[in-house]
N, C-alpha and C. Protein backbone atom coordinates (compact mmCIF):
# COMPACT_ATOMS: atom_id res chain seq x y z
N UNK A 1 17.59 -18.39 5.28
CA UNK A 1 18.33 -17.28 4.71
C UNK A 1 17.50 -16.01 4.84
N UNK A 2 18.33 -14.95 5.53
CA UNK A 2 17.72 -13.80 5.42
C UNK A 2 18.20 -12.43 4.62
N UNK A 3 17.01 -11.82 3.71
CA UNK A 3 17.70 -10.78 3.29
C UNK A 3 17.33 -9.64 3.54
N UNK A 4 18.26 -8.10 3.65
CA UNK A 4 17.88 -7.85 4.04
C UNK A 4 17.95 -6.19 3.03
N UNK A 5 16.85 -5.89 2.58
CA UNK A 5 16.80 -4.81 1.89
C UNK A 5 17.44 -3.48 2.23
N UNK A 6 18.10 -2.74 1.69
CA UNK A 6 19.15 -1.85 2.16
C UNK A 6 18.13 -0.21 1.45
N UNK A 7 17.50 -0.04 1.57
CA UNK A 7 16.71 1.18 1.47
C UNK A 7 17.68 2.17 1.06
N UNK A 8 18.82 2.69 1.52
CA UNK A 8 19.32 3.53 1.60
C UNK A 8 20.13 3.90 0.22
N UNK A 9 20.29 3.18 -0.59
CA UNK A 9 20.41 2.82 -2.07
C UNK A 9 19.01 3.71 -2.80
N UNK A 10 18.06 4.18 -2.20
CA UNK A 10 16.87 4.21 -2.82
C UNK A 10 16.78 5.84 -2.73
N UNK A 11 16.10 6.44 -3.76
CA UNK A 11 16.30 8.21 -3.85
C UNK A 11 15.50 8.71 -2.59
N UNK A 12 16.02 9.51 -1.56
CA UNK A 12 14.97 9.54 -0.56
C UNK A 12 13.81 9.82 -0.43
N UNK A 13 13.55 10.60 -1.00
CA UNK A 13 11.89 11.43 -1.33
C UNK A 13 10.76 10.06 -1.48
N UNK A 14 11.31 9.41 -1.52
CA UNK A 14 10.18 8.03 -1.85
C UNK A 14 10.81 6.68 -1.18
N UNK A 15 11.68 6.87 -0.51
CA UNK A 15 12.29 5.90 0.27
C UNK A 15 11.33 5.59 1.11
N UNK A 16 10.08 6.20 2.12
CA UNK A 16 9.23 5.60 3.22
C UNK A 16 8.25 4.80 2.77
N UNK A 17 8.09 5.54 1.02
CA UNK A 17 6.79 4.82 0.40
C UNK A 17 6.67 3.55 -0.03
N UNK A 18 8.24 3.02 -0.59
CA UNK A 18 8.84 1.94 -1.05
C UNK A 18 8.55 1.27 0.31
N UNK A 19 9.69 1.71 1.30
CA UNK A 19 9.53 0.10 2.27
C UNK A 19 8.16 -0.07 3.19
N UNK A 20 7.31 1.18 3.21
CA UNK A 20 5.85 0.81 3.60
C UNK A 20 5.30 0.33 2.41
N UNK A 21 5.43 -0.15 1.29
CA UNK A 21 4.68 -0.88 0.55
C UNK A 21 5.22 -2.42 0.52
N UNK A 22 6.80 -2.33 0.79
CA UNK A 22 7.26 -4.05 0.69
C UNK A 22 7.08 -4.09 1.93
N UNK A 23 7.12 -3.82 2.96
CA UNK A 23 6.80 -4.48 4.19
C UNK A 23 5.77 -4.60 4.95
N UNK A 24 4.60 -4.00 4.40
CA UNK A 24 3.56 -3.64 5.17
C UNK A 24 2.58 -3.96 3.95
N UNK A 25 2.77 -3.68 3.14
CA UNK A 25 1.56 -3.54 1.49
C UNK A 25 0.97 -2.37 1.49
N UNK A 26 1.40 -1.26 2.06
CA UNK A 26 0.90 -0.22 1.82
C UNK A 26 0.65 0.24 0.55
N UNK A 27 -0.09 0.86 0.17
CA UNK A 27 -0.22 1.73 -1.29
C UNK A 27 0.87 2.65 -1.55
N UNK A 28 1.55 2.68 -2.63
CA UNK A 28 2.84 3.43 -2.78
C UNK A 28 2.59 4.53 -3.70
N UNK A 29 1.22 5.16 -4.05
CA UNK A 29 0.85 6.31 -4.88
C UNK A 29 0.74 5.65 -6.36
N UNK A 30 0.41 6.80 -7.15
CA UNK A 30 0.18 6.59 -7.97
C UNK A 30 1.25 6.47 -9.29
N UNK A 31 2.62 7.38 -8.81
CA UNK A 31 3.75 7.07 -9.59
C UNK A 31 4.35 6.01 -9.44
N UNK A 32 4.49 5.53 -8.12
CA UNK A 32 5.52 4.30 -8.02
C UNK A 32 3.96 3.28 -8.14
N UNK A 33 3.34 3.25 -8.02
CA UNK A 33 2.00 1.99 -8.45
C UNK A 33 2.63 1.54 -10.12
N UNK A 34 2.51 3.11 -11.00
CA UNK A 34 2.60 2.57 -12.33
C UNK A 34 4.48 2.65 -12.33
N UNK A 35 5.20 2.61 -11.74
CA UNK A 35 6.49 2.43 -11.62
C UNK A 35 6.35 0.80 -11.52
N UNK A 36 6.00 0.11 -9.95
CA UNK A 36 6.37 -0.94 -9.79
C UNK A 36 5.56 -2.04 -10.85
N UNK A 37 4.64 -1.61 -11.28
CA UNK A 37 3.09 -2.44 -12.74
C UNK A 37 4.42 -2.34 -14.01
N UNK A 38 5.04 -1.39 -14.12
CA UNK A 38 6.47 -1.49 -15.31
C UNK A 38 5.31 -1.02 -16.61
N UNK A 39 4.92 -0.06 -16.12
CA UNK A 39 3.83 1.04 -16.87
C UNK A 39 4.62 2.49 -17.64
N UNK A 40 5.78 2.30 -18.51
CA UNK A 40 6.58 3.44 -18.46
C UNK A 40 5.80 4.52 -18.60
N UNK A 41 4.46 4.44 -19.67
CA UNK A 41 4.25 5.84 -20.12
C UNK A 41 3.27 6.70 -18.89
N UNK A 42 2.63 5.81 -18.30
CA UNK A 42 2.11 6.24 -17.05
C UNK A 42 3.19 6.56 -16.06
N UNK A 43 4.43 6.15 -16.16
CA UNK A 43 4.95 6.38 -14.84
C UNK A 43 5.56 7.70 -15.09
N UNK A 44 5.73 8.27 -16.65
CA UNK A 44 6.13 9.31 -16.90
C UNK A 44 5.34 10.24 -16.38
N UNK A 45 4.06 10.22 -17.16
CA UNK A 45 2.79 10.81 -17.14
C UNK A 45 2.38 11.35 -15.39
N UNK A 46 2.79 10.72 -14.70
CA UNK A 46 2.45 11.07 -13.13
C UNK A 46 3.83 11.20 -12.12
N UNK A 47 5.22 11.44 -12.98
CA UNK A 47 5.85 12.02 -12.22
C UNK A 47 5.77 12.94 -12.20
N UNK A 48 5.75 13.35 -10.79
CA UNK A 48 6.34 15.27 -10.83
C UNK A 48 7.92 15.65 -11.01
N UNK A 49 8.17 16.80 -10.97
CA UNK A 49 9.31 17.62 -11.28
C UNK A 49 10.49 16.86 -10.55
N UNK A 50 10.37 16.12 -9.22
CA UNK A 50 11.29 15.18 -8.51
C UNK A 50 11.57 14.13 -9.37
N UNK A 51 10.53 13.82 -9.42
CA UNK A 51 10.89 11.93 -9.88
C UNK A 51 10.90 11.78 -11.52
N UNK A 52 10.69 12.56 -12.26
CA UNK A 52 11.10 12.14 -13.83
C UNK A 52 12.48 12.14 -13.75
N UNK A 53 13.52 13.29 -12.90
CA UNK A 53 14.82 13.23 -14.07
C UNK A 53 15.10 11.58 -13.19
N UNK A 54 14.60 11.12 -11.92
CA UNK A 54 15.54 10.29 -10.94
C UNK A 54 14.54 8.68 -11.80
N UNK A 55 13.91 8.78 -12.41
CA UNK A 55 13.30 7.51 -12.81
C UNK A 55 14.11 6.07 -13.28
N UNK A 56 15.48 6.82 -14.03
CA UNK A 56 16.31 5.24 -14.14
C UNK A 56 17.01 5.37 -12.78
N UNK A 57 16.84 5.92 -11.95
CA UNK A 57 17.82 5.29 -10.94
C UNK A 57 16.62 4.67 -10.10
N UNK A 58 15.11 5.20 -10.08
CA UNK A 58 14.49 4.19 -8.97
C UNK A 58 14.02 2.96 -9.60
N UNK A 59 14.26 2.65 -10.96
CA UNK A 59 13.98 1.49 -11.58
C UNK A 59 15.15 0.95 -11.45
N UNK A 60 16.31 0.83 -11.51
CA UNK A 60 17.65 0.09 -10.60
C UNK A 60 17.36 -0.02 -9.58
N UNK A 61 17.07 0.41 -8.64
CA UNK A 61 16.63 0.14 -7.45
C UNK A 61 15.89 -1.15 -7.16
N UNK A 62 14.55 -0.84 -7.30
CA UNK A 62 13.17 -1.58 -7.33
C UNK A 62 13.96 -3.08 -8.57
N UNK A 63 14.68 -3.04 -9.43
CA UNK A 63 15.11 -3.97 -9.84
C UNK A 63 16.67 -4.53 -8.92
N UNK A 64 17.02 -4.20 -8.42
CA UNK A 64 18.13 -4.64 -7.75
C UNK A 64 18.07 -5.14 -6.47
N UNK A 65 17.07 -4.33 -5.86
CA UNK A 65 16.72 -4.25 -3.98
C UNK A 65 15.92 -4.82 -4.16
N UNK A 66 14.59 -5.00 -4.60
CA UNK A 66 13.53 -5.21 -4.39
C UNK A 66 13.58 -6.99 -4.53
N UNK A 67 12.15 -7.88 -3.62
CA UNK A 67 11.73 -9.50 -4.30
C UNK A 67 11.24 -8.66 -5.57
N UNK A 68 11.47 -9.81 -6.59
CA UNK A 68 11.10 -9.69 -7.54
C UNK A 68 9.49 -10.05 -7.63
N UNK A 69 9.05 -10.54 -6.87
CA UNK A 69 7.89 -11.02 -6.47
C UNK A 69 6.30 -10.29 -6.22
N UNK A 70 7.38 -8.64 -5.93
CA UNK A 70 6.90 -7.21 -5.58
C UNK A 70 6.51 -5.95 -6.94
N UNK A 71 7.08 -6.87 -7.93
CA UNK A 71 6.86 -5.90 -9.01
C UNK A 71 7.26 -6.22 -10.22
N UNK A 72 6.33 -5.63 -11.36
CA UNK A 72 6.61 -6.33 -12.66
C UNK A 72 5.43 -6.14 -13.42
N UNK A 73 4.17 -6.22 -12.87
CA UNK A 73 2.73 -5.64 -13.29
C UNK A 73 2.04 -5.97 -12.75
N UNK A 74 0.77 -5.52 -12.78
CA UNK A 74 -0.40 -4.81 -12.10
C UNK A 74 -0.57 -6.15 -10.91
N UNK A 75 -0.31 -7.43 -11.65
CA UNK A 75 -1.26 -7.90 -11.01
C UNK A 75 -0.65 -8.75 -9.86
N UNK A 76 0.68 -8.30 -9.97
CA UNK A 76 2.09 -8.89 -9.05
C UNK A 76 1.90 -7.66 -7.72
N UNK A 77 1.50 -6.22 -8.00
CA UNK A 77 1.63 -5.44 -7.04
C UNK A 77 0.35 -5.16 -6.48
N UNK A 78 -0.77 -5.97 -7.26
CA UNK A 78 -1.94 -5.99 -6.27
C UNK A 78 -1.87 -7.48 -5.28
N UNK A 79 -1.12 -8.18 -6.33
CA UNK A 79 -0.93 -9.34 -5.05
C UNK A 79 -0.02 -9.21 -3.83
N UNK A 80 1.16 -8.72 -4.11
CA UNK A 80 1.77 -7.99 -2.99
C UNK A 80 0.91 -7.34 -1.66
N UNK A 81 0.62 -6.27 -2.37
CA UNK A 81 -0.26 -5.40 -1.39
C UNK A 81 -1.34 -6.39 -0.73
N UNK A 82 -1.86 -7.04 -1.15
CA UNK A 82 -2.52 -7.87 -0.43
C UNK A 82 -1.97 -8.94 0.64
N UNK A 83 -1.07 -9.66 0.47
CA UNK A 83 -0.08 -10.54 0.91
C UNK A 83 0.28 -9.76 2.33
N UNK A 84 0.82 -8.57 1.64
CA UNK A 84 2.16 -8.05 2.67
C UNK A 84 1.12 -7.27 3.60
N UNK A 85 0.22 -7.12 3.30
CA UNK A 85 -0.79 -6.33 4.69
C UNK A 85 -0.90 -7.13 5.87
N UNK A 86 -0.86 -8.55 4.93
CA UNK A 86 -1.19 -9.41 6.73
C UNK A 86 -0.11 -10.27 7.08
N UNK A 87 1.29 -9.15 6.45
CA UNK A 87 2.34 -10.40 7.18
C UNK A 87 2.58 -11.50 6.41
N UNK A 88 2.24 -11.98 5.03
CA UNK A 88 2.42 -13.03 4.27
C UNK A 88 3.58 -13.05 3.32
N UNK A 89 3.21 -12.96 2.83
CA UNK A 89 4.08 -13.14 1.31
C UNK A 89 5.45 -12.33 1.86
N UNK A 90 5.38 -11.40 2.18
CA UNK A 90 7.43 -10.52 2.42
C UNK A 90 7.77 -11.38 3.28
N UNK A 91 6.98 -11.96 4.12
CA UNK A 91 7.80 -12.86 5.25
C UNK A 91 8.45 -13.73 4.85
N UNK A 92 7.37 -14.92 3.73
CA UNK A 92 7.75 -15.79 3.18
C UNK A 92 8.87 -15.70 2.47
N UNK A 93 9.21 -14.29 1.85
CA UNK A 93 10.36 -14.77 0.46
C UNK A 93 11.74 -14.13 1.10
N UNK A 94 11.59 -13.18 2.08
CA UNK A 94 12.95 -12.91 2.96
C UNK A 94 13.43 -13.83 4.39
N UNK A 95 12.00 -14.33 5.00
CA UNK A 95 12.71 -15.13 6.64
C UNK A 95 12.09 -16.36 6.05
N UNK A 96 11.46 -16.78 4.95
CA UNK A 96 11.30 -18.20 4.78
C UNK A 96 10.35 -19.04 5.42
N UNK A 97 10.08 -18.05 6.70
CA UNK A 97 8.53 -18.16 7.48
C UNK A 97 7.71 -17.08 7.63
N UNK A 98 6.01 -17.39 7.48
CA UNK A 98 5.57 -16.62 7.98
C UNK A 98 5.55 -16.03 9.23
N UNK A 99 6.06 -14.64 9.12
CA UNK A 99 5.53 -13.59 10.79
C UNK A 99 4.22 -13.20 11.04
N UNK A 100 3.53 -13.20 12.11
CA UNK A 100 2.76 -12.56 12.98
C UNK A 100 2.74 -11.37 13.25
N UNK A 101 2.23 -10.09 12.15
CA UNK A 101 2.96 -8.86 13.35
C UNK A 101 2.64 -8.38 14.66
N UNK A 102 3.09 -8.17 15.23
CA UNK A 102 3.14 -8.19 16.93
C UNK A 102 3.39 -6.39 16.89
N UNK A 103 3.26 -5.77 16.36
CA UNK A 103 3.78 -4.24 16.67
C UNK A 103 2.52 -3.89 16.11
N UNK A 104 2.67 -2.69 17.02
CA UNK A 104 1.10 -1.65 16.42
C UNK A 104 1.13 -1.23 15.34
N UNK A 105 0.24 -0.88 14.59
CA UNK A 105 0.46 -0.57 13.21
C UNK A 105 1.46 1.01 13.18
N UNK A 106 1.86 0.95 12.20
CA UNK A 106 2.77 2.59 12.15
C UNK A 106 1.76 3.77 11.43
N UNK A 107 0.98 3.60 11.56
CA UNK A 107 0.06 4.77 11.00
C UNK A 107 -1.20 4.63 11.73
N UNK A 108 -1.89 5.58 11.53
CA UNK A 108 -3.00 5.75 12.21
C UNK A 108 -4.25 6.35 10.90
N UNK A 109 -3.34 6.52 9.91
CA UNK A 109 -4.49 6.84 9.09
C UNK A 109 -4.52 5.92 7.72
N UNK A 110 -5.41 6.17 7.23
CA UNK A 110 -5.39 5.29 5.70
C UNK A 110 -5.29 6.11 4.49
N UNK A 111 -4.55 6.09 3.18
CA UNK A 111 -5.40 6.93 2.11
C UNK A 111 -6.82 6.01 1.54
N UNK A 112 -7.35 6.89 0.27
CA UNK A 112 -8.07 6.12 -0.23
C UNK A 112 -7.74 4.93 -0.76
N UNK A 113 -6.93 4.36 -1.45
CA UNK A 113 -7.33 3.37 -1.84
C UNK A 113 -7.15 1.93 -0.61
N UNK A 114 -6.35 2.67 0.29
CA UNK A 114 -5.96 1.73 1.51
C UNK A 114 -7.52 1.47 2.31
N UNK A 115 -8.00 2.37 2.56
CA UNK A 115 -9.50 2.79 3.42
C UNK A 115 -10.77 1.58 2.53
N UNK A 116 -10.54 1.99 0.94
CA UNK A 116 -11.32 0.60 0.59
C UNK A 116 -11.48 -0.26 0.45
N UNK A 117 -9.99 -0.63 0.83
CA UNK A 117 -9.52 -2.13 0.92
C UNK A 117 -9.67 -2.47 2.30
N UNK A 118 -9.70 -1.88 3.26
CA UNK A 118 -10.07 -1.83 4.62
C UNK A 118 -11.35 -2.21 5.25
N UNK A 119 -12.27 -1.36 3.84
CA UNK A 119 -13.54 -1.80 4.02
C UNK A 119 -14.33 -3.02 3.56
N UNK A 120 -13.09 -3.80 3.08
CA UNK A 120 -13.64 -4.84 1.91
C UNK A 120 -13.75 -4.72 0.67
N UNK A 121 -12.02 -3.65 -0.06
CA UNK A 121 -12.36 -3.59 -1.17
C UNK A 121 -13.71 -3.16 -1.84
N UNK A 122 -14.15 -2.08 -1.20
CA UNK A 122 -15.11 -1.20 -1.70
C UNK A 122 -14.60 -0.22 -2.86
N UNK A 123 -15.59 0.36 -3.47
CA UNK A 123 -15.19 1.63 -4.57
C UNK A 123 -15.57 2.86 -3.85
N UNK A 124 -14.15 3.36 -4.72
CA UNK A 124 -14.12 4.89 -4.27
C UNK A 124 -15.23 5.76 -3.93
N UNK A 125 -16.21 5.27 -4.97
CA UNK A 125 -17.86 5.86 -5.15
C UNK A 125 -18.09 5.62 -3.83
N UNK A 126 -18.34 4.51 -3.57
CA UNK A 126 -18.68 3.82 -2.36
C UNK A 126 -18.63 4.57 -1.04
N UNK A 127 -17.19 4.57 -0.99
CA UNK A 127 -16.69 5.06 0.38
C UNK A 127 -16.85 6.64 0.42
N UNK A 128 -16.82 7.43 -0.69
CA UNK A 128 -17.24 8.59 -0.51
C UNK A 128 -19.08 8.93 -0.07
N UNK A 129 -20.10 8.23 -0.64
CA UNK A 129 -20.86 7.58 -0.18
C UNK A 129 -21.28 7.98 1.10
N UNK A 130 -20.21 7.01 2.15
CA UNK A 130 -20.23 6.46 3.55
C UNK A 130 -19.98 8.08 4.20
N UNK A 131 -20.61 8.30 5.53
CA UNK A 131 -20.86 8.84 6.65
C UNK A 131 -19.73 9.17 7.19
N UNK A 132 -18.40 9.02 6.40
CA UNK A 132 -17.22 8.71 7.39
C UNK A 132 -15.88 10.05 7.59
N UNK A 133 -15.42 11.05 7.86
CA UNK A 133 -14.51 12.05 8.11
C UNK A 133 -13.42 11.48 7.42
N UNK A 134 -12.95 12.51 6.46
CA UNK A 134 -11.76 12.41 5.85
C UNK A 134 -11.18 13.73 5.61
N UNK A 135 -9.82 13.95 4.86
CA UNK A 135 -9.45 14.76 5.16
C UNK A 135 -8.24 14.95 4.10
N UNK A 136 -7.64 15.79 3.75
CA UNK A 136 -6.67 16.49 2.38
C UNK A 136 -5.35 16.21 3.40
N UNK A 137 -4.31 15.70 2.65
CA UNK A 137 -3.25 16.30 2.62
C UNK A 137 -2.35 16.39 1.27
N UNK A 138 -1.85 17.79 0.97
CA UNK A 138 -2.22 17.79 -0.58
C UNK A 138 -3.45 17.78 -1.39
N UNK A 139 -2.99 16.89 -2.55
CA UNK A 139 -4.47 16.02 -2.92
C UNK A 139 -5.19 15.34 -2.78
N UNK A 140 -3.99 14.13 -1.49
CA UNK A 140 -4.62 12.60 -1.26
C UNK A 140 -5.40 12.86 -0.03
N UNK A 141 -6.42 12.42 -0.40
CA UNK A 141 -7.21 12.18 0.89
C UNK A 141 -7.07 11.21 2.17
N UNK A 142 -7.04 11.08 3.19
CA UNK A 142 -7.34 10.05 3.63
C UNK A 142 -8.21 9.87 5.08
N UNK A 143 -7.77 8.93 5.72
CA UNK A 143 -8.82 8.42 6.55
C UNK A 143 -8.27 8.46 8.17
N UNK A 144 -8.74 8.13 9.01
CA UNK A 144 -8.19 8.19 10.18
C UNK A 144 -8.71 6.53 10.26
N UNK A 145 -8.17 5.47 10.70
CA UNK A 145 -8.50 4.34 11.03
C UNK A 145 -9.20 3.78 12.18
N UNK A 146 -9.35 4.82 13.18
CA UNK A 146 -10.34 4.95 14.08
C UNK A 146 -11.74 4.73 13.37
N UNK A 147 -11.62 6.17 12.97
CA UNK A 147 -13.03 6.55 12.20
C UNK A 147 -13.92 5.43 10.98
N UNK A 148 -13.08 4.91 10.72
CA UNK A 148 -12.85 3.26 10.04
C UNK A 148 -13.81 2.25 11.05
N UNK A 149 -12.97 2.38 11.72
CA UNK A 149 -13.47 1.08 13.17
C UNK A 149 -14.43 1.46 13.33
N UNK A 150 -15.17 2.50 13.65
CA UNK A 150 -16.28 2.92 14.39
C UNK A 150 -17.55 2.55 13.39
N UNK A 151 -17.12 3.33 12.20
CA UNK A 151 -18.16 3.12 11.51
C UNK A 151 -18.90 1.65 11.03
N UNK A 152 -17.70 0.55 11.09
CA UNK A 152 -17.79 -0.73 11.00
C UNK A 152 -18.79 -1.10 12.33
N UNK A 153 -18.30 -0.65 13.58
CA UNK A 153 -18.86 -1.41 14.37
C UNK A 153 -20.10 -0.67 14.43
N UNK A 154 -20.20 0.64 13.76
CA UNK A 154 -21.56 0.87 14.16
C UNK A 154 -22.86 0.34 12.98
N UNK A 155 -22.27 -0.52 12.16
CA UNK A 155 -22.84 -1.10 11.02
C UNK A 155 -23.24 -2.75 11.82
N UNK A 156 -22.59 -3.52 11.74
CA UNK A 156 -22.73 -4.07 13.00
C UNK A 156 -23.44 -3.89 14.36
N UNK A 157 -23.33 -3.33 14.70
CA UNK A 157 -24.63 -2.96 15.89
C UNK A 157 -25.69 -2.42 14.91
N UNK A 158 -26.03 -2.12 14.38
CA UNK A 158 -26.96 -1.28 13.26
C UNK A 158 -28.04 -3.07 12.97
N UNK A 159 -26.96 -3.56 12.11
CA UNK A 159 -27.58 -4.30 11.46
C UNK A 159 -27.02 -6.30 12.33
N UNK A 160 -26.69 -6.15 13.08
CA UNK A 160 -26.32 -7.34 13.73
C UNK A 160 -25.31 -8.18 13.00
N UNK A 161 -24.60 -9.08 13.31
CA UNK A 161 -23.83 -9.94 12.71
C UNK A 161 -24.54 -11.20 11.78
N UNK A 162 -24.45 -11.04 11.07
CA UNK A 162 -24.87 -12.26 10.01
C UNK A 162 -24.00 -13.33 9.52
N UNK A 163 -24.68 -14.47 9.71
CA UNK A 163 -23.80 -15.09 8.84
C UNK A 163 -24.40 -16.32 7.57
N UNK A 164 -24.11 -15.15 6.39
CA UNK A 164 -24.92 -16.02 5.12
C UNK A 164 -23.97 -16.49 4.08
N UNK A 165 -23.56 -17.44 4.69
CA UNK A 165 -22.92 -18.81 3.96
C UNK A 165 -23.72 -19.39 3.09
C-alpha cells in the first residue's frame, strides 16, 4: 500500500520545509521543529507575523497528512530526521520497503543544525570552532556541503584513518 501525501492541503510558505523534512529528514526550522515536538507555547513564541494567525490550520495538516510517526514530540522528530536522511523510516511506513536513494541530493547546502549532524552530530560550539565557510541567509546560517566534504577529507589525510574499536 502506497500513500501518498498531498502537500498541497498545506499553507504554502512552509510547504518545501514540511516535505523536505518527511522525505528527506531535513531540519524544518525552528517553528515547525516546536510545531511538529506539539510544543504550543514555543511554537507560538517563534512564529512570525505569517504563521501565528495560520497555526490551527498547519496543525490539521501535520495531523491529517502527515505518518503519525513524524510528529508528536521531540523525540519522534529527532527520530524521524534521523531515519528519513538515509531513506529509512518514510520508506518503510508509506512503500512498506525500504528505498535506496538513487537521485542526487536536492540541495547543495546545509543549515546549522543539518551541518552538525553531518559532522557526526557535533555542537554548534563545535562547528563554529571548525575552519569551515559559512554563510547568512537571513539569520540561518549555513553550509555549502562541498566545503563539508573537504574539510572531512582533509581531516583524514591530516590524521589518517583509524580504526579504534
Amino acid at each position: 500500500m502506497t500513500t501518498k501525501i498531498d502537500y498541497t492541503t498545506c499553507p504554502a510558505h512552509i510547504r518545501d520545509s514540511l516535505e523536505l523534512y518527511v522525505e528527506k529528514g531535513f531540519d524544518p526550522g525552528g517553528f515547525l521543529s516546536a510545531v511538529l515536538e506539539n510544543k504550543l507555547m514555543e511554537s507560538v513564541a517563534r512564529a512570525d507575523k505569517h504563521n501565528l494567525p495560520l497555526l490551527p490550520e498547519i496543525v490539521r495538516f501535520i495531523n491529517w497528512e502527515l505518518p503519525s510517526g513524524c510528529y508528536g514530540n521531540e523525540a519522534k522528530v529527532k527520530s524521524w530526521r534521523g531515519l528519513s536522511a538515509y531513506g529509512g523510516i518514510y520508506a518503510n511506513v508509506v512503500n512498506e520497503t525500504p528505498q535506496v536513494p538513487t537521485d542526487p541530493p536536492l540541495r547543495k547546502t546545509l543549515n546549522m543544525g543539518d551541518a552538525c549532524v553531518y559532522l557526526g552530530d557535533i555542537s554548534r560550539t563545535t562547528l563554529y570552532a571548525l575552519p569551515i565557510a559559512s554563510f547568512h541567509i537571513g539569520k540561518r546560517r549555513y553550509y555549502m556541503i562541498r566545503d563539508l566534504d573537504a574539510f572531512l577529507e582533509g581531516q583524514v589525510a591530516l590524521e589518517g584513518v583509524r580504526n579504534d574499536n
